[in-house]
PDB file of N, CA and C in Angstrom:
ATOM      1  N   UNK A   1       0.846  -1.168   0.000  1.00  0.00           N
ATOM      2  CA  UNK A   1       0.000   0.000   0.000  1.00  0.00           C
ATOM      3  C   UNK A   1       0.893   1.232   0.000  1.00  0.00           C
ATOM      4  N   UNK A   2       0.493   2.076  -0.866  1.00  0.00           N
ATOM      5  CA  UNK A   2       1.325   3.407  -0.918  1.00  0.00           C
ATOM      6  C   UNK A   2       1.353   4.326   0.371  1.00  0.00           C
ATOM      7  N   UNK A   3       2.337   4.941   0.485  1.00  0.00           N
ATOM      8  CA  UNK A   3       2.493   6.086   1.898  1.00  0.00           C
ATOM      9  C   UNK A   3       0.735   6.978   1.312  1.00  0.00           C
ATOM     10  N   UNK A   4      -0.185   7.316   2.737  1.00  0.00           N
ATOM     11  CA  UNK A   4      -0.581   8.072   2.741  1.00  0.00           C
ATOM     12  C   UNK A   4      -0.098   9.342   3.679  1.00  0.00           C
ATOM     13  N   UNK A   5      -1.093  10.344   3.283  1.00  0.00           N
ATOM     14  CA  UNK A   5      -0.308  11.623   3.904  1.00  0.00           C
ATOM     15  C   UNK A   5       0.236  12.306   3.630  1.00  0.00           C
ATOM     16  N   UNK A   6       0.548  13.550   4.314  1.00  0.00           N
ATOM     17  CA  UNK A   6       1.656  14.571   3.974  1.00  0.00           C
ATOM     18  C   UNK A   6       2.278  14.423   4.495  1.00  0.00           C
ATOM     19  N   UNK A   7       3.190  15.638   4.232  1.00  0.00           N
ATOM     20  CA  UNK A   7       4.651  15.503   5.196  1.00  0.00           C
ATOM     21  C   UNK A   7       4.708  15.327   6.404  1.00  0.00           C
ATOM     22  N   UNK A   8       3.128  16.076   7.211  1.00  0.00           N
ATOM     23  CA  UNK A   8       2.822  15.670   8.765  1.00  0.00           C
ATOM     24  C   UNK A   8       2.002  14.699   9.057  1.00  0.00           C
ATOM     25  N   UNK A   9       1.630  13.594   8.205  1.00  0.00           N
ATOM     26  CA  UNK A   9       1.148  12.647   8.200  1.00  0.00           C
ATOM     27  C   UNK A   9       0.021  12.631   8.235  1.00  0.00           C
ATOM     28  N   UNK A  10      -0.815  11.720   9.284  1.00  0.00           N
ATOM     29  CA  UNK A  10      -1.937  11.246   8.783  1.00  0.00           C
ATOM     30  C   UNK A  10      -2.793  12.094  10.005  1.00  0.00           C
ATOM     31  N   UNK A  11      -3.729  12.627   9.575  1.00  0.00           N
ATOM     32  CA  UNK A  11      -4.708  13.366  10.855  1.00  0.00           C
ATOM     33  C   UNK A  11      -5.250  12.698  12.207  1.00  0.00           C
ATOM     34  N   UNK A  12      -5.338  12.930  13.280  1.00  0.00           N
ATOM     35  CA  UNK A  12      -5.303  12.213  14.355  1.00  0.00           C
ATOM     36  C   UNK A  12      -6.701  11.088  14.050  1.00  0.00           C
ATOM     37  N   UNK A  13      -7.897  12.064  13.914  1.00  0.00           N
ATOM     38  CA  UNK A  13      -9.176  11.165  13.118  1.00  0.00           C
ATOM     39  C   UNK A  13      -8.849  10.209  12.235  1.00  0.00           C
ATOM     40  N   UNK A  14      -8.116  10.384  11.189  1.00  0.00           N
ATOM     41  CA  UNK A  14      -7.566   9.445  11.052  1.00  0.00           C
ATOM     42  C   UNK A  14      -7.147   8.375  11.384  1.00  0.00           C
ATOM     43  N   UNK A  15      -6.162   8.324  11.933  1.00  0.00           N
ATOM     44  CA  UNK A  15      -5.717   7.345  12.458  1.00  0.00           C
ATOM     45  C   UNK A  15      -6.464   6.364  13.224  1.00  0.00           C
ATOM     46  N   UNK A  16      -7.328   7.438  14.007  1.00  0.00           N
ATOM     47  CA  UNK A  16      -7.904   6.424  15.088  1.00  0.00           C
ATOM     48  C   UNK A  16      -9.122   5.770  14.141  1.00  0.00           C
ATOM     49  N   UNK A  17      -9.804   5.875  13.171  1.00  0.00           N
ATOM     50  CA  UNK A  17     -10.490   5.359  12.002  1.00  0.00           C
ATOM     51  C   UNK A  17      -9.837   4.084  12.043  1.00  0.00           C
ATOM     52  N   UNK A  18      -8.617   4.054  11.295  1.00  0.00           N
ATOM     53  CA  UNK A  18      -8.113   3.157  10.995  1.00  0.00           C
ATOM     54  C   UNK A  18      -7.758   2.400  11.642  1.00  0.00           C
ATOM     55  N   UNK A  19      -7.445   2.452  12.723  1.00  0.00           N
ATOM     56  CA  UNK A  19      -7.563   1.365  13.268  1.00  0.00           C
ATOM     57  C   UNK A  19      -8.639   0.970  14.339  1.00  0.00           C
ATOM     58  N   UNK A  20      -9.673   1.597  14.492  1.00  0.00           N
ATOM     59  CA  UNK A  20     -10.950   0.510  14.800  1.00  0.00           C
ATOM     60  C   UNK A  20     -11.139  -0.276  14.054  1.00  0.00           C
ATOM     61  N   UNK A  21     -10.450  -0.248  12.935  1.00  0.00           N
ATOM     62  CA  UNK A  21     -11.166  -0.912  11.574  1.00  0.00           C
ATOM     63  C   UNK A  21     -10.256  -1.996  11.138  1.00  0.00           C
ATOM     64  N   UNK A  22      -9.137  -2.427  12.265  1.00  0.00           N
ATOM     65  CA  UNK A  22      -8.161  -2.970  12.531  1.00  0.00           C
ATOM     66  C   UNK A  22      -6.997  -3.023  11.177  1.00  0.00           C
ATOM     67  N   UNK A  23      -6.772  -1.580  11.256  1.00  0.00           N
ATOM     68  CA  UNK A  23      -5.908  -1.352  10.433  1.00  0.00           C
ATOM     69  C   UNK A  23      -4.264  -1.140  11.694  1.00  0.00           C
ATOM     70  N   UNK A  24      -3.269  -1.478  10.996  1.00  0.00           N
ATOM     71  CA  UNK A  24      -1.855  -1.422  11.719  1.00  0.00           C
ATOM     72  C   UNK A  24      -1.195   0.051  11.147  1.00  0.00           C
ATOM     73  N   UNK A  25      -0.965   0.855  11.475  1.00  0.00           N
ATOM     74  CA  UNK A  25      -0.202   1.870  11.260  1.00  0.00           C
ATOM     75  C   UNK A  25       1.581   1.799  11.690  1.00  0.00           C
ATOM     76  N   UNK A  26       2.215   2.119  10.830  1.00  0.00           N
ATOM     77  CA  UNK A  26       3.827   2.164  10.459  1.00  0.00           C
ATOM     78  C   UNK A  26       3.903   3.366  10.264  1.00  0.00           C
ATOM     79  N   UNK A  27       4.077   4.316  11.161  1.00  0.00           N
ATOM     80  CA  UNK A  27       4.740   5.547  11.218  1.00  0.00           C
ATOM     81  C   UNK A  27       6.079   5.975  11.314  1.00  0.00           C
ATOM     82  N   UNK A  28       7.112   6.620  10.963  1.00  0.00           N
ATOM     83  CA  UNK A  28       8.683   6.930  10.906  1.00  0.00           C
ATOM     84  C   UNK A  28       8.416   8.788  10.918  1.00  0.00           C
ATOM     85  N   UNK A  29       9.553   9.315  11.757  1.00  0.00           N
ATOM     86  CA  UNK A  29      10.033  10.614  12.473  1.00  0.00           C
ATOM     87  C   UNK A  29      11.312  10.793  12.119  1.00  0.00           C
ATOM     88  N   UNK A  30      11.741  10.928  10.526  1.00  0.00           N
ATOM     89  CA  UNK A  30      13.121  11.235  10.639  1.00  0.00           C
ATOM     90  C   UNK A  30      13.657  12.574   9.904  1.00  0.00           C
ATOM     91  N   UNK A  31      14.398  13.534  10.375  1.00  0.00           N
ATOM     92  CA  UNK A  31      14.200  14.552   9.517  1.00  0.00           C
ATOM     93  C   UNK A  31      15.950  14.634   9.554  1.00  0.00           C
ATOM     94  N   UNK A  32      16.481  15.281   8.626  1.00  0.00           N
ATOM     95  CA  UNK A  32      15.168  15.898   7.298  1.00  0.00           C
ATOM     96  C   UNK A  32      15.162  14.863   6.414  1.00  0.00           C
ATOM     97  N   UNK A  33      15.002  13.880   6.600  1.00  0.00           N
ATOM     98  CA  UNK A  33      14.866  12.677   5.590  1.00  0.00           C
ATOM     99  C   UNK A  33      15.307  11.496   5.767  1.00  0.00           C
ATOM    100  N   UNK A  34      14.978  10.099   5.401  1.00  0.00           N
ATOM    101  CA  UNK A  34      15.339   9.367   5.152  1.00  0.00           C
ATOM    102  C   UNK A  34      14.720   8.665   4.285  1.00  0.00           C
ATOM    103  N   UNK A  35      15.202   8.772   3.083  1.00  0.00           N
ATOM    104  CA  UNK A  35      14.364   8.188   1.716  1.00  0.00           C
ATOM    105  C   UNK A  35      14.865   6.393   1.926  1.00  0.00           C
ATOM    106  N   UNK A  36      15.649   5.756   2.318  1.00  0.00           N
ATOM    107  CA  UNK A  36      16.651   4.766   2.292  1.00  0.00           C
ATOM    108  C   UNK A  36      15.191   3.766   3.065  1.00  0.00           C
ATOM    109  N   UNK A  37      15.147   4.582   4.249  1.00  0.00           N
ATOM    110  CA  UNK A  37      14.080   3.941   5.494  1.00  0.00           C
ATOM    111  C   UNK A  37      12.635   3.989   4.713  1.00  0.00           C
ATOM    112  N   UNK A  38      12.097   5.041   4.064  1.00  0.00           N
ATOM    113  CA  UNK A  38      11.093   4.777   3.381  1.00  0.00           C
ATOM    114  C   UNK A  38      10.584   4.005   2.421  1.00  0.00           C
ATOM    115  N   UNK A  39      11.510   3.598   1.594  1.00  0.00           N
ATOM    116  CA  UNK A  39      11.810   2.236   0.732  1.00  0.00           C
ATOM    117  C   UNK A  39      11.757   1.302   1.211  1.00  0.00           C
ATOM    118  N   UNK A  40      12.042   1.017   2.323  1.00  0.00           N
ATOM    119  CA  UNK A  40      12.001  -0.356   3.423  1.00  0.00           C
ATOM    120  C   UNK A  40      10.560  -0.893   3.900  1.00  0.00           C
ATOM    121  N   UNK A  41       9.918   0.598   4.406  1.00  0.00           N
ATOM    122  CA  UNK A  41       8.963   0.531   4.912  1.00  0.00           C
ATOM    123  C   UNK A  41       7.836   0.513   3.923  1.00  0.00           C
ATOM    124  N   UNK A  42       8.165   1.244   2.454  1.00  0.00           N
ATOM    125  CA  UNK A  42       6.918   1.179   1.393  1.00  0.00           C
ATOM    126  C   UNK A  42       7.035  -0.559   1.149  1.00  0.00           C
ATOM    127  N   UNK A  43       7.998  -0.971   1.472  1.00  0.00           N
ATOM    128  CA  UNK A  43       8.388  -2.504   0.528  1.00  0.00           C
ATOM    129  C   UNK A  43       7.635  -3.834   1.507  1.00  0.00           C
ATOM    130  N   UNK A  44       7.307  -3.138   2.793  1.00  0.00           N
ATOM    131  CA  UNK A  44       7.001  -3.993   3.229  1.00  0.00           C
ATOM    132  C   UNK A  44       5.372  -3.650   3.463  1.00  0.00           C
ATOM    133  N   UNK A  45       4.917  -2.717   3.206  1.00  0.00           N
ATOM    134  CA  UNK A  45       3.675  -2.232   3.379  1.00  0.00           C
ATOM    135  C   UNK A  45       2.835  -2.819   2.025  1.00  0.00           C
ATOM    136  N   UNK A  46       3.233  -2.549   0.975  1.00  0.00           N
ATOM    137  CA  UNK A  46       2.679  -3.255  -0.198  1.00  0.00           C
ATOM    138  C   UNK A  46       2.985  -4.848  -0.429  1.00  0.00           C
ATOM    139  N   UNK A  47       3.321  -4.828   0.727  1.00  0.00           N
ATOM    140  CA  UNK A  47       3.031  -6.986   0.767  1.00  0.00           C
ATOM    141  C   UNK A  47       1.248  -7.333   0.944  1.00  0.00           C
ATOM    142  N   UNK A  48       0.727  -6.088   1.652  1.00  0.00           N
ATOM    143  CA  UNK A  48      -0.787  -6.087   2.013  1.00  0.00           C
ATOM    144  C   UNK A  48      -1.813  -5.677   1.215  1.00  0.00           C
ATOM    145  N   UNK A  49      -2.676  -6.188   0.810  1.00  0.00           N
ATOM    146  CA  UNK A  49      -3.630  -5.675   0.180  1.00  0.00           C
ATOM    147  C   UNK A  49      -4.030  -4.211   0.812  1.00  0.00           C
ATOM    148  N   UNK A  50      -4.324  -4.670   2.096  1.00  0.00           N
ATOM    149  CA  UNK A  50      -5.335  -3.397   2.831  1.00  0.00           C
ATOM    150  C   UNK A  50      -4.484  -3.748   4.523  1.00  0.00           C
ATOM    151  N   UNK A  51      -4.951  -2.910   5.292  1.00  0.00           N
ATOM    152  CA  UNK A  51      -5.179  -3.397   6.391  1.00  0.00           C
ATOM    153  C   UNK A  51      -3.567  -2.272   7.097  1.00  0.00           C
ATOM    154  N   UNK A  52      -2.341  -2.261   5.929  1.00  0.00           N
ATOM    155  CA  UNK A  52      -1.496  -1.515   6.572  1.00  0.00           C
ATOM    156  C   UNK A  52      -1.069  -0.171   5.863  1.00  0.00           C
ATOM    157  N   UNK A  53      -0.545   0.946   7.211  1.00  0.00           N
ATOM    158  CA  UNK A  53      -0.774   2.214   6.304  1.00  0.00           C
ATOM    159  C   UNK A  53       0.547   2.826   6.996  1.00  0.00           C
ATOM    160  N   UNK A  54       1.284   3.439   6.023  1.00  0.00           N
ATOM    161  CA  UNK A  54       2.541   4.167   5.767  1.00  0.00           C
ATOM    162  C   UNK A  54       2.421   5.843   6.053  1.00  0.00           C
ATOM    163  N   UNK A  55       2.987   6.206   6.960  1.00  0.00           N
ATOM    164  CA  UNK A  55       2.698   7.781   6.723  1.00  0.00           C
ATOM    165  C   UNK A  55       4.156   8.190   7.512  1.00  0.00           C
ATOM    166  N   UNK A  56       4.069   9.242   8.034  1.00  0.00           N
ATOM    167  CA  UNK A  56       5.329  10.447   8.594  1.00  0.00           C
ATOM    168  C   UNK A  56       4.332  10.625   9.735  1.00  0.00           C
ATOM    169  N   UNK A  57       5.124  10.533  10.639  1.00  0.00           N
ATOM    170  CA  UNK A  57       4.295  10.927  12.049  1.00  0.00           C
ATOM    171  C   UNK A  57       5.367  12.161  13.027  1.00  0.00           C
ATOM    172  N   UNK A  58       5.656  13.398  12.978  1.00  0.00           N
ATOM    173  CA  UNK A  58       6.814  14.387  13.419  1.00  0.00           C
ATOM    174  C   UNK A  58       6.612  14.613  14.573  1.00  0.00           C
ATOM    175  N   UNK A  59       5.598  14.127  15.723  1.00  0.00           N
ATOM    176  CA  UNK A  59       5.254  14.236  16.545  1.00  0.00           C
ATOM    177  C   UNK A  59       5.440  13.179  17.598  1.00  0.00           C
ATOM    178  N   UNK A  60       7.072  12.110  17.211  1.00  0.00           N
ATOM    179  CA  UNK A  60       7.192  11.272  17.960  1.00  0.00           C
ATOM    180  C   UNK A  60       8.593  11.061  18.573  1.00  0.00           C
ATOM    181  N   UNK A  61       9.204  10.882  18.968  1.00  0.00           N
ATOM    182  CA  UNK A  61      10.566  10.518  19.417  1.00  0.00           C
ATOM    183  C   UNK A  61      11.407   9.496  18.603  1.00  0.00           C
ATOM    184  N   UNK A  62      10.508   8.399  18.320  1.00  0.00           N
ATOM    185  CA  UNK A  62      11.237   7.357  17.702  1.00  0.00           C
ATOM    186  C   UNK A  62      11.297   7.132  16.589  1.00  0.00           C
ATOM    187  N   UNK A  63      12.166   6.402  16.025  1.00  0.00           N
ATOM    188  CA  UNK A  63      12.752   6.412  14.477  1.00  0.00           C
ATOM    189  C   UNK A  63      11.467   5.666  14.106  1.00  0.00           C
ATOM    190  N   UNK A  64      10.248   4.908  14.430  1.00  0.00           N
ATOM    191  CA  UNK A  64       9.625   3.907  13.990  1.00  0.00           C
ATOM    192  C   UNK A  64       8.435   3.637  15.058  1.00  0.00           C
ATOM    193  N   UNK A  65       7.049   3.820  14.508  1.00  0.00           N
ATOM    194  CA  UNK A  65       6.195   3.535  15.615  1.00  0.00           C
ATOM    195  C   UNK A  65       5.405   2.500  14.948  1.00  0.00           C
ATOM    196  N   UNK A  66       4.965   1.656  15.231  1.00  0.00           N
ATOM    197  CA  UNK A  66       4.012   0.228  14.720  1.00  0.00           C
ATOM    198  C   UNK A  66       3.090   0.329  16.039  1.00  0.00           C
ATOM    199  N   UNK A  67       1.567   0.683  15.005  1.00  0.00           N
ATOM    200  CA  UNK A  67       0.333   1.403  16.312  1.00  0.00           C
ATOM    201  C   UNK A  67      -1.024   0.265  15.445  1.00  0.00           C
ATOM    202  N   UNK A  68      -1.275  -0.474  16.340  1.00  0.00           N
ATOM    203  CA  UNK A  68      -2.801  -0.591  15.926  1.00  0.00           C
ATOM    204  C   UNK A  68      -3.970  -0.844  17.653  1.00  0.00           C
ATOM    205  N   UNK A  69      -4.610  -1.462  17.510  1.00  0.00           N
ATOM    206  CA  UNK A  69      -5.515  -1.072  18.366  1.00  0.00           C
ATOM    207  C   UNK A  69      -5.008  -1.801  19.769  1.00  0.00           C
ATOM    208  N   UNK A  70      -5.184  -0.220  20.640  1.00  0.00           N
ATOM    209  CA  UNK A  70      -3.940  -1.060  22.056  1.00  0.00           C
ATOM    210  C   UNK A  70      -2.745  -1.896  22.009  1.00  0.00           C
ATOM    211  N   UNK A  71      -2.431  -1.209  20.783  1.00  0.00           N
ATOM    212  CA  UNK A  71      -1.096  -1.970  21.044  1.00  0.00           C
ATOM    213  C   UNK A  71      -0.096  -0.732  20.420  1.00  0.00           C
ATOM    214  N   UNK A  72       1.424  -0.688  20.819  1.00  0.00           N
ATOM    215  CA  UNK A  72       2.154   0.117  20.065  1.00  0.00           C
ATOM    216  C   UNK A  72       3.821  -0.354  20.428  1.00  0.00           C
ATOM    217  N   UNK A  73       4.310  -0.413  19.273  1.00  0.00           N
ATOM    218  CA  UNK A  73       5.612  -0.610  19.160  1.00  0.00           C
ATOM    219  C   UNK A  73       6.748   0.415  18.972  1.00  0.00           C
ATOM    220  N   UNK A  74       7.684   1.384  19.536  1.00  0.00           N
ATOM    221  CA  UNK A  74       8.531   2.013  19.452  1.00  0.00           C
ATOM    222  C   UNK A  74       9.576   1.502  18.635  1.00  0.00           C
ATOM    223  N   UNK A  75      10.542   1.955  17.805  1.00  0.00           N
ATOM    224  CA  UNK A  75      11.566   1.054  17.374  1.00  0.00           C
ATOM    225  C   UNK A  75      12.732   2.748  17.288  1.00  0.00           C
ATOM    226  N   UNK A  76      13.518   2.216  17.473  1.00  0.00           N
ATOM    227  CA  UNK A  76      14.923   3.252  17.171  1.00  0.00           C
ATOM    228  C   UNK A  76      15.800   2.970  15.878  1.00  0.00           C
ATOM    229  N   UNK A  77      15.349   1.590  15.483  1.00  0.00           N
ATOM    230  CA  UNK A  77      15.916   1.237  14.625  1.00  0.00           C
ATOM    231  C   UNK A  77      15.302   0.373  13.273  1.00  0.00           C
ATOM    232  N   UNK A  78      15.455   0.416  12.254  1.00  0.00           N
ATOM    233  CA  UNK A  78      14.279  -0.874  11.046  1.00  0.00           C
ATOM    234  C   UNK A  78      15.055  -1.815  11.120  1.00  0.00           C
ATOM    235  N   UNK A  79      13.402  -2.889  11.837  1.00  0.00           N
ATOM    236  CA  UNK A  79      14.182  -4.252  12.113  1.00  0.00           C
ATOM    237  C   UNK A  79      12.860  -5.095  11.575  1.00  0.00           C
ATOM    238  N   UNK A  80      12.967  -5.872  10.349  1.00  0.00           N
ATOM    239  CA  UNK A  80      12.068  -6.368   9.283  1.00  0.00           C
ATOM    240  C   UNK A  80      11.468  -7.236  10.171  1.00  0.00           C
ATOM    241  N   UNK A  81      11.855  -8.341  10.539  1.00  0.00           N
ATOM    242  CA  UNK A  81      11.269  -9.376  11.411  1.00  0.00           C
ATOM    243  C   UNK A  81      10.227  -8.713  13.141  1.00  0.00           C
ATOM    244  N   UNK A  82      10.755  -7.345  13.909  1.00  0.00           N
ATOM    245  CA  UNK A  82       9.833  -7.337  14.269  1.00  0.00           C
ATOM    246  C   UNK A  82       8.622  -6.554  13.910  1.00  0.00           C
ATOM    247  N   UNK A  83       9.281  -5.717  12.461  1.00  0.00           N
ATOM    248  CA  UNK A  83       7.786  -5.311  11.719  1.00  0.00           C
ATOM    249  C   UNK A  83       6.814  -6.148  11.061  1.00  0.00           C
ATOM    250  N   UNK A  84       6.954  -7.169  11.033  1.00  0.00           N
ATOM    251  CA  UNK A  84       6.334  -8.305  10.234  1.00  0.00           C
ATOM    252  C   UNK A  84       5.595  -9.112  11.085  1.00  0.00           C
ATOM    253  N   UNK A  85       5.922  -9.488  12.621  1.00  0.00           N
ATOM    254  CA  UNK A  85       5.780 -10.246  13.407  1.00  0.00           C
ATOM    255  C   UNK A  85       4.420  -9.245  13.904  1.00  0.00           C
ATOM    256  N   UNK A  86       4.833  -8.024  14.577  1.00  0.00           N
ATOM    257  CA  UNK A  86       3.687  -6.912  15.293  1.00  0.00           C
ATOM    258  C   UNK A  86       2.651  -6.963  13.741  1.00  0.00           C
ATOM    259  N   UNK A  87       2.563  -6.535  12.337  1.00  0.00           N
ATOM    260  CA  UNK A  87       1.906  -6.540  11.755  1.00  0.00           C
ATOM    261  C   UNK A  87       1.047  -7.697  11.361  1.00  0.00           C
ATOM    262  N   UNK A  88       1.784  -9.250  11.423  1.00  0.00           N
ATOM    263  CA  UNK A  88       1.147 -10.290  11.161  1.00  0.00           C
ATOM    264  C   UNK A  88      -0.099 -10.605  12.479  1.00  0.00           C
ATOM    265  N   UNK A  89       0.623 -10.362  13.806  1.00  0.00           N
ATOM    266  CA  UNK A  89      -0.469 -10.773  15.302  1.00  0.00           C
ATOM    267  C   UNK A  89      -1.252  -9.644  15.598  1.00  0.00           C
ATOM    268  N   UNK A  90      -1.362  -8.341  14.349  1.00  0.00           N
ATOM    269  CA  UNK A  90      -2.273  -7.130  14.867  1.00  0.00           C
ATOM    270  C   UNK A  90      -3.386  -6.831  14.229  1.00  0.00           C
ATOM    271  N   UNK A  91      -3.422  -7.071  12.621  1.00  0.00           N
ATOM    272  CA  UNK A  91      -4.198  -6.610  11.448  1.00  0.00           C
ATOM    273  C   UNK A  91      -5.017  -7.314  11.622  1.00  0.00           C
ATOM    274  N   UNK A  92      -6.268  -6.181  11.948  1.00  0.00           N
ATOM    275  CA  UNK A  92      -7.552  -7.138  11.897  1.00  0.00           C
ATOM    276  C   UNK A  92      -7.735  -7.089  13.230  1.00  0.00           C
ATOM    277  N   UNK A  93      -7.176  -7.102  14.203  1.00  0.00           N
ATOM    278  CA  UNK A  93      -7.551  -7.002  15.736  1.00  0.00           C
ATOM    279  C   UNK A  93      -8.255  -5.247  16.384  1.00  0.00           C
ATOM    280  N   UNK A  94      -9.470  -5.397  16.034  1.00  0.00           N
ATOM    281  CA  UNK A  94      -9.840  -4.426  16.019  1.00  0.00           C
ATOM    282  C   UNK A  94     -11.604  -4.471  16.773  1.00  0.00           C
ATOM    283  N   UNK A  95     -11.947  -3.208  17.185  1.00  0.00           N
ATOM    284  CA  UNK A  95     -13.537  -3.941  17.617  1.00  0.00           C
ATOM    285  C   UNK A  95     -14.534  -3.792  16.320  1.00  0.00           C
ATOM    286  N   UNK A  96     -13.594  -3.226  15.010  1.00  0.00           N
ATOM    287  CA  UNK A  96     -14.671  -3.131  13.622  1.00  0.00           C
ATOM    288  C   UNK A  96     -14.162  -4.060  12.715  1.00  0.00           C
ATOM    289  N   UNK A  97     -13.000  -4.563  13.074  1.00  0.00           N
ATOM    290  CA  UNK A  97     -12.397  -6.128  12.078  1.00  0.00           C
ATOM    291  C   UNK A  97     -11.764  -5.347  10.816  1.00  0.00           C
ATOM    292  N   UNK A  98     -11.022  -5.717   9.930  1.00  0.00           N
ATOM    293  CA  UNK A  98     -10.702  -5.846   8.959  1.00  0.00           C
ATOM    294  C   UNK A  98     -11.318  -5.546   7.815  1.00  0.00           C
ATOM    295  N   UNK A  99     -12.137  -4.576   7.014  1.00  0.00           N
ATOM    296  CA  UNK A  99     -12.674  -4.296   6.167  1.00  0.00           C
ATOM    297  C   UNK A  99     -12.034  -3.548   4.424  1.00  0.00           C
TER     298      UNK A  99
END
């Protein structure tokens, strides 16, 4: 799935939409750029039909946030296996399911 958003990402309504709807959000805070990390993260986001969403979140501390419903992952660093692992046991865990 392609990055949505702007440069400040995704609107708070947003977000929280998406994931009642047990969508997983993959947010990254790196300025002024990291195109290298975004490639990583588009590459693994379009493994999904639906369900996961790519944006810029500037309002966080960490290099990497993995958010879906009550649950949230910090990361300082891109580490494929535990983005894959939090996205595989989260999508869809939602009180509106997977749509």
């Amino acid at each position: 799935m392609p990055s949505w958003g702007e440069q400040n990402g995704l609107s708070e309504q947003l977000q929280v939409h998406a994931l009642e709807h047990g969508g997983v959000l993959v947010q990254y805070n790196c300025s002024p750029g990291c195109p290298q990390l975004v490639i990583k993260l588009e590459n693994i986001t379009r493994e999904y039909d639906r369900g996961v969403i790519l944006a810029p979140y500037s309002r966080m501390d960490a290099l990497i946030a993995l958010t879906s419903w009550g649950r949230i992952d910090l990361l300082d660093e891109f580490d494929l296996e535990r983005i894959e692992e939090f996205v595989s046991k989260n999508r869809g865990n939602a009180p509106e399911g997977l749509r």
